[in-house]
N, C-alpha and C. Protein backbone atom coordinates (compact mmCIF):
# COMPACT_ATOMS: atom_id res chain seq x y z
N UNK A 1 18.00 24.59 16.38
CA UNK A 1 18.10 23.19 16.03
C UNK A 1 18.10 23.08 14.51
N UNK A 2 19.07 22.52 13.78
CA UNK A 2 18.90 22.28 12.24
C UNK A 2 18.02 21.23 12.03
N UNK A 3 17.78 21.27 10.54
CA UNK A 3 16.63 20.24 9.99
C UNK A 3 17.55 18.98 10.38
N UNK A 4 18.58 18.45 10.25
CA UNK A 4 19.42 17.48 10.44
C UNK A 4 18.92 17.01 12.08
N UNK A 5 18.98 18.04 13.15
CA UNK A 5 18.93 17.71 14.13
C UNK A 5 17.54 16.64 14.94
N UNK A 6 16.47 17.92 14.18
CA UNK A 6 15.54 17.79 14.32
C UNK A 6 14.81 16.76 13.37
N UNK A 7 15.21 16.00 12.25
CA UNK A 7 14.87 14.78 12.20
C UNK A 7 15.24 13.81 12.87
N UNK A 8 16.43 13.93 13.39
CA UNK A 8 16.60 12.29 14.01
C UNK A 8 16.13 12.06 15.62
N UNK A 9 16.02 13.71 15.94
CA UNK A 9 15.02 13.56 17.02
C UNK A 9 13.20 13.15 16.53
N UNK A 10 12.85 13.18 15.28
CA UNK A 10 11.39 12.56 15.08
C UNK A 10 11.85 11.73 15.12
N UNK A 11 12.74 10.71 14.46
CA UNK A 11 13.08 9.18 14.30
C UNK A 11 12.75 8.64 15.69
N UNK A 12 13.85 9.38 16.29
CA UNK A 12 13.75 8.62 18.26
C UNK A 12 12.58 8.64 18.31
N UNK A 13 11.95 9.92 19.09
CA UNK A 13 10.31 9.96 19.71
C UNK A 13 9.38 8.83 18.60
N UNK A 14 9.35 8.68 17.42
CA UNK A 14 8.71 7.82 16.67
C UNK A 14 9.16 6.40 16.68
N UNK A 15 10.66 5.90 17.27
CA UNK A 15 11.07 4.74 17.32
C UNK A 15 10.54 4.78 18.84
N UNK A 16 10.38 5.24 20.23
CA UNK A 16 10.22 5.28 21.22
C UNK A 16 8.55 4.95 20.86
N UNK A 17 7.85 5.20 20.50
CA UNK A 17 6.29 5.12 20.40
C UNK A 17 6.29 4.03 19.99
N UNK A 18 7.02 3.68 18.63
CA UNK A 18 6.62 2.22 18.10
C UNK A 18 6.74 1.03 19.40
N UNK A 19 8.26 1.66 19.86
CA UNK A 19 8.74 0.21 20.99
C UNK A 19 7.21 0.17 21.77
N UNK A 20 6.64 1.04 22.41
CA UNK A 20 5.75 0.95 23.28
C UNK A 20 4.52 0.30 22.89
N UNK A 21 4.14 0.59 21.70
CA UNK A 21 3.15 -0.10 21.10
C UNK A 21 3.37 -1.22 20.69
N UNK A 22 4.56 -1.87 20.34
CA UNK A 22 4.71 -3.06 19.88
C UNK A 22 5.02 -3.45 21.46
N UNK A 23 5.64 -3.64 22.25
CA UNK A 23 5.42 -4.34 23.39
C UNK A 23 3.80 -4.28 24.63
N UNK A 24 3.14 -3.14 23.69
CA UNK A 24 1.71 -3.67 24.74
C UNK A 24 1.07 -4.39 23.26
N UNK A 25 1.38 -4.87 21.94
CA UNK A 25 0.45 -5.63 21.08
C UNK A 25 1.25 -7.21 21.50
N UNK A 26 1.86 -8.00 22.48
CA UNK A 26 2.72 -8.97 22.35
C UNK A 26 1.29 -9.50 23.29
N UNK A 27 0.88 -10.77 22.55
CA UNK A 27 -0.25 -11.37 23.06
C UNK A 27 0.14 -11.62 24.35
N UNK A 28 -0.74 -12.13 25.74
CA UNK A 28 -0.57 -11.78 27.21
C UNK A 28 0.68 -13.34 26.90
N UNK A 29 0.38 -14.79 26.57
CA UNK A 29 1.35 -15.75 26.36
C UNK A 29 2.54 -15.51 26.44
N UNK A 30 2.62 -14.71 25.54
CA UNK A 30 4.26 -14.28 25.33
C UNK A 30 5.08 -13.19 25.94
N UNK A 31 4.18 -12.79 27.34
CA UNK A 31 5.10 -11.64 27.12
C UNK A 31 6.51 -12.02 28.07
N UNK A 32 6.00 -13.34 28.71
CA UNK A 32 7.51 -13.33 29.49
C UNK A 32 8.35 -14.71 28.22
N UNK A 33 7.66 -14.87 27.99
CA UNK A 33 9.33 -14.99 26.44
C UNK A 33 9.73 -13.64 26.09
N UNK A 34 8.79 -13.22 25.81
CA UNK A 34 9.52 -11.64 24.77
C UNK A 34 10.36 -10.82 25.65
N UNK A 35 9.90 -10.82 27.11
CA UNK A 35 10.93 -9.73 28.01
C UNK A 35 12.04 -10.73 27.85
N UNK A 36 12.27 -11.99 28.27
CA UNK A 36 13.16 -13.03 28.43
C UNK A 36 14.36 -12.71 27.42
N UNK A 37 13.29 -12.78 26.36
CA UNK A 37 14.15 -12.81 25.36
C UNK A 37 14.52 -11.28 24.15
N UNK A 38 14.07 -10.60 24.92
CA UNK A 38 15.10 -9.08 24.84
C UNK A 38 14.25 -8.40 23.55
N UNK A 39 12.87 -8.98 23.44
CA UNK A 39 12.42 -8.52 22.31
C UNK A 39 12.33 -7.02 21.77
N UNK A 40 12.12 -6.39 22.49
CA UNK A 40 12.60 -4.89 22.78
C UNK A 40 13.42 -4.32 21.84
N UNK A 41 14.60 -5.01 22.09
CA UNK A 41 15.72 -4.84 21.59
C UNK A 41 15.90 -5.24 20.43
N UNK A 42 15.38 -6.47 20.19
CA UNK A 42 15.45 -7.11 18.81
C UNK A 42 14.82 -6.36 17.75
N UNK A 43 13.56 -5.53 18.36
CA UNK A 43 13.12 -4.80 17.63
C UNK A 43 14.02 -3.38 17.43
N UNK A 44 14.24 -2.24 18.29
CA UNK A 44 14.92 -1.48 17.88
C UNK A 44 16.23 -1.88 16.82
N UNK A 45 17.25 -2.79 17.10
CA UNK A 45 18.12 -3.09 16.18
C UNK A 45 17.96 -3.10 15.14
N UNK A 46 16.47 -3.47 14.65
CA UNK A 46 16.09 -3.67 13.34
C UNK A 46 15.27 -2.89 12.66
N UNK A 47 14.69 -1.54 13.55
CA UNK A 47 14.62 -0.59 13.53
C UNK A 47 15.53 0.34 12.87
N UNK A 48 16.81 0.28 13.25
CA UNK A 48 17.94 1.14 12.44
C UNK A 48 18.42 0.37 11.11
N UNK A 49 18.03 -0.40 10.54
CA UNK A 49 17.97 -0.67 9.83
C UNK A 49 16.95 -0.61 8.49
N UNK A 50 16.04 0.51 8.90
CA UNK A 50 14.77 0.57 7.99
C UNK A 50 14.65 1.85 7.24
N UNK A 51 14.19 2.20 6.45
CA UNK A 51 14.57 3.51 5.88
C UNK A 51 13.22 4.96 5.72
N UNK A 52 12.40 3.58 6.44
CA UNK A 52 10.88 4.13 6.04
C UNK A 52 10.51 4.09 7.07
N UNK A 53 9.14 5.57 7.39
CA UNK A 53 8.58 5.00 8.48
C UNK A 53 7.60 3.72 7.85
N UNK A 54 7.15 3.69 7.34
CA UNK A 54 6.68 2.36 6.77
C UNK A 54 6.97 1.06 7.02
N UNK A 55 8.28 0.84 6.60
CA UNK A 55 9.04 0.17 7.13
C UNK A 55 9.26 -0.32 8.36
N UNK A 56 9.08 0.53 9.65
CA UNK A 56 9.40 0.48 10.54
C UNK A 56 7.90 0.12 11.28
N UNK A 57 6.44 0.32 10.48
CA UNK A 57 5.72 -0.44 11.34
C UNK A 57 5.05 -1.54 10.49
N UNK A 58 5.51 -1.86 9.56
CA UNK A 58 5.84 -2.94 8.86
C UNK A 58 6.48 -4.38 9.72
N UNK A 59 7.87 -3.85 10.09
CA UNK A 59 8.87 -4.57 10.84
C UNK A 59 8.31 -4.94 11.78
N UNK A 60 7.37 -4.04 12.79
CA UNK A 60 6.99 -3.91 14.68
C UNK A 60 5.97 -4.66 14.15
N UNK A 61 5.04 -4.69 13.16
CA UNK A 61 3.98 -6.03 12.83
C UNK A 61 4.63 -7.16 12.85
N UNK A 62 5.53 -7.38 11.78
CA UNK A 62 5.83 -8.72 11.98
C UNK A 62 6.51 -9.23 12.93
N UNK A 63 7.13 -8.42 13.90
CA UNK A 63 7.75 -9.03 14.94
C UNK A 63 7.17 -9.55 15.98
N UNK A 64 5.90 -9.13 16.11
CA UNK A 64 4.73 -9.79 16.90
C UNK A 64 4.91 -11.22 17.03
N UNK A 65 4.98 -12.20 17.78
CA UNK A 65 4.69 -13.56 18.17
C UNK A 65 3.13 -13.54 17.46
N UNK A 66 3.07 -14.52 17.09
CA UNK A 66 1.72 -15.54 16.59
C UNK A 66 1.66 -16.96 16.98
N UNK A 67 0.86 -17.19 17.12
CA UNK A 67 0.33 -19.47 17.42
C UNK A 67 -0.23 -19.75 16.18
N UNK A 68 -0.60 -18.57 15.19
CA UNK A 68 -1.01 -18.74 14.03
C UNK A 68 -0.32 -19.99 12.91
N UNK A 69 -0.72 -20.73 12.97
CA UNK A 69 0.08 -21.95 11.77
C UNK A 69 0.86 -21.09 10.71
N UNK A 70 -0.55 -20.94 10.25
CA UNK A 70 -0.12 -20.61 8.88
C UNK A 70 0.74 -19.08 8.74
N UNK A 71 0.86 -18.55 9.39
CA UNK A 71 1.12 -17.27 9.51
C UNK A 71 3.16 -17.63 9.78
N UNK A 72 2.94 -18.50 10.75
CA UNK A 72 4.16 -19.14 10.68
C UNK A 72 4.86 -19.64 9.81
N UNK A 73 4.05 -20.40 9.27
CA UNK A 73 4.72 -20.94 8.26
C UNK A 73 5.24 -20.25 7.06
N UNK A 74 4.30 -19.28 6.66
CA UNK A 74 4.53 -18.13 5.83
C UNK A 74 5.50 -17.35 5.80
N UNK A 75 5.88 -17.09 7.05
CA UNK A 75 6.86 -16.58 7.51
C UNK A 75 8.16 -17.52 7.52
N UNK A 76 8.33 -18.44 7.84
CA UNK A 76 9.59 -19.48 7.01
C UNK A 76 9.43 -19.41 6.24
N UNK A 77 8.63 -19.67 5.47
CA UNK A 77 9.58 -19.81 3.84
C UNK A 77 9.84 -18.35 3.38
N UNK A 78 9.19 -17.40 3.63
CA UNK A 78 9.94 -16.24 3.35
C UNK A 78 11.32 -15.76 3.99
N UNK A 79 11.21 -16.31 5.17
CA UNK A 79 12.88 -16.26 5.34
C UNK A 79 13.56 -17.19 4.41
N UNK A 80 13.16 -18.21 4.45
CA UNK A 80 14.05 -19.31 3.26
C UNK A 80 14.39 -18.62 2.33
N UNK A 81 13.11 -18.36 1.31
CA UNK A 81 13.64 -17.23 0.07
C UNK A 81 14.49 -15.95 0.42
N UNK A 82 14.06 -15.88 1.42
CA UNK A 82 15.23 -14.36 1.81
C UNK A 82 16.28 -15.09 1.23
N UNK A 83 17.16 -15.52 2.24
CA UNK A 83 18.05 -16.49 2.40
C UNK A 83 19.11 -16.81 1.15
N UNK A 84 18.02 -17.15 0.09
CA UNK A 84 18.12 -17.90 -1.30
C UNK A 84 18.75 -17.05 -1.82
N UNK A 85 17.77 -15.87 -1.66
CA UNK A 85 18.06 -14.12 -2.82
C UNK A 85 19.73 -13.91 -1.93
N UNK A 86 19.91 -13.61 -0.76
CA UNK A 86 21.14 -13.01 -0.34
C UNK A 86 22.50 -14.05 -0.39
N UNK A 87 22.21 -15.11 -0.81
CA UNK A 87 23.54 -16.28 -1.29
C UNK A 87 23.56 -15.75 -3.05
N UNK A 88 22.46 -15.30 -3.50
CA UNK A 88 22.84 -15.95 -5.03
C UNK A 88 22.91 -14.38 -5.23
N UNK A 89 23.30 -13.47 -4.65
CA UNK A 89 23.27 -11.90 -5.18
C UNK A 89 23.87 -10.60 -4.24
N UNK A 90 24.15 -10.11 -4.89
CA UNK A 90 24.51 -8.74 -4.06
C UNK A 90 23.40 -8.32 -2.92
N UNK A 91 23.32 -7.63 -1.67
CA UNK A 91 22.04 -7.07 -1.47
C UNK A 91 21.39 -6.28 -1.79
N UNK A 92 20.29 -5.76 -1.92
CA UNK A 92 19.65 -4.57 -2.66
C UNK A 92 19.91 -3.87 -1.61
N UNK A 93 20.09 -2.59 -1.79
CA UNK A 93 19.64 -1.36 -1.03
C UNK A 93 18.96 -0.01 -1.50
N UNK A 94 18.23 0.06 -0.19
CA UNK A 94 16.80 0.78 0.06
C UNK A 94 16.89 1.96 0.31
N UNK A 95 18.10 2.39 0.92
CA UNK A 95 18.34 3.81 1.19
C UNK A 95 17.93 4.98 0.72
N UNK A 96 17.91 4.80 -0.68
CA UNK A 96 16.75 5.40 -1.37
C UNK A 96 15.05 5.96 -1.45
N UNK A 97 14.81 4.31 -1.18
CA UNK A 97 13.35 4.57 -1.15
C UNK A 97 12.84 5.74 -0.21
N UNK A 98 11.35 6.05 -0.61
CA UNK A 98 11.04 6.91 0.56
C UNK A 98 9.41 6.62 -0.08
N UNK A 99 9.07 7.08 1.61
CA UNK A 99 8.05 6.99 1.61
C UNK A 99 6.34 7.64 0.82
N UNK A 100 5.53 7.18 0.26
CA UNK A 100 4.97 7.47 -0.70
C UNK A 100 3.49 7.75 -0.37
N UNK A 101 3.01 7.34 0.87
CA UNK A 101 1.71 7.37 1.15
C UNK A 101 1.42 8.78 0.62
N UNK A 102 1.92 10.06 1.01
CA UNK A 102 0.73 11.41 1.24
C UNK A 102 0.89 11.43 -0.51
N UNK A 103 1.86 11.29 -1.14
CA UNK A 103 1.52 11.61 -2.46
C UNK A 103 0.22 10.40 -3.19
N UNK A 104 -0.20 9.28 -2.54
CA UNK A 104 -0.82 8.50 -2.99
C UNK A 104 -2.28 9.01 -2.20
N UNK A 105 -2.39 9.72 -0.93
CA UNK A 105 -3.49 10.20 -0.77
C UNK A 105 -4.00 11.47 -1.35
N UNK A 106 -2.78 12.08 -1.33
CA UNK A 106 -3.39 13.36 -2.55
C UNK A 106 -3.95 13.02 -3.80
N UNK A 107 -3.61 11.99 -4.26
CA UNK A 107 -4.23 11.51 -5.56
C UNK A 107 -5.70 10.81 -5.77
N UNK A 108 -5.90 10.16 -4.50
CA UNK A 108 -6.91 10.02 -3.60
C UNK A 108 -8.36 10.75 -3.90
N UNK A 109 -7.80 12.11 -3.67
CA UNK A 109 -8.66 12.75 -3.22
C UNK A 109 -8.89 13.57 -4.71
């Protein structure tokens, strides 16, 4: 198996774990909206779109349903500003980035 191979098989098994964990954290309320409404899916899609594992349980947090007000609300207007930034500009891309934790725990220590 090449290194090529054998990363995007960690990606899967690590995108397969996230799905599972993010669909048993979907408060008991929601879970027949979220099956209803294909949340699953909504999440993987946006999954391939992330560049980090970071990123990716970053994403499976916020995709969580909340009744939280404010948490809501927070969450609009940051889409708004999303929104704002991708009319008035090119998009950034991340492809680049990578992930930084173990060098920030080695330093840690």
């Amino acid at each position: 198996m090449t290194s090529e191979q054998h990363s995007e098989r960690t990606i899967e098994i690590d995108t397969a774990t996230l799905r599972a964990s993010f669909l048993r954290s979907i408060p008991r309320q929601f879970q027949a909206a979220a099956e209803k409404l294909e949340l699953d899916l909504v999440l993987e899609a946006h999954l391939k779109q992330t560049s980090t594992p970071l990123g990716k349980l970053a994403l499976a947090k916020e995709l969580i349903p909340t009744l939280d007000r404010q948490k809501i609300i927070t969450s609009l207007t940051e889409i708004d500003e999303l929104r704002t930034l991708l009319s008035l500009s090119d998009t950034p891309s991340f492809s680049g980035v990578s992930d930084i934790r173990t060098i920030l725990h080695k330093v840690e220590l």
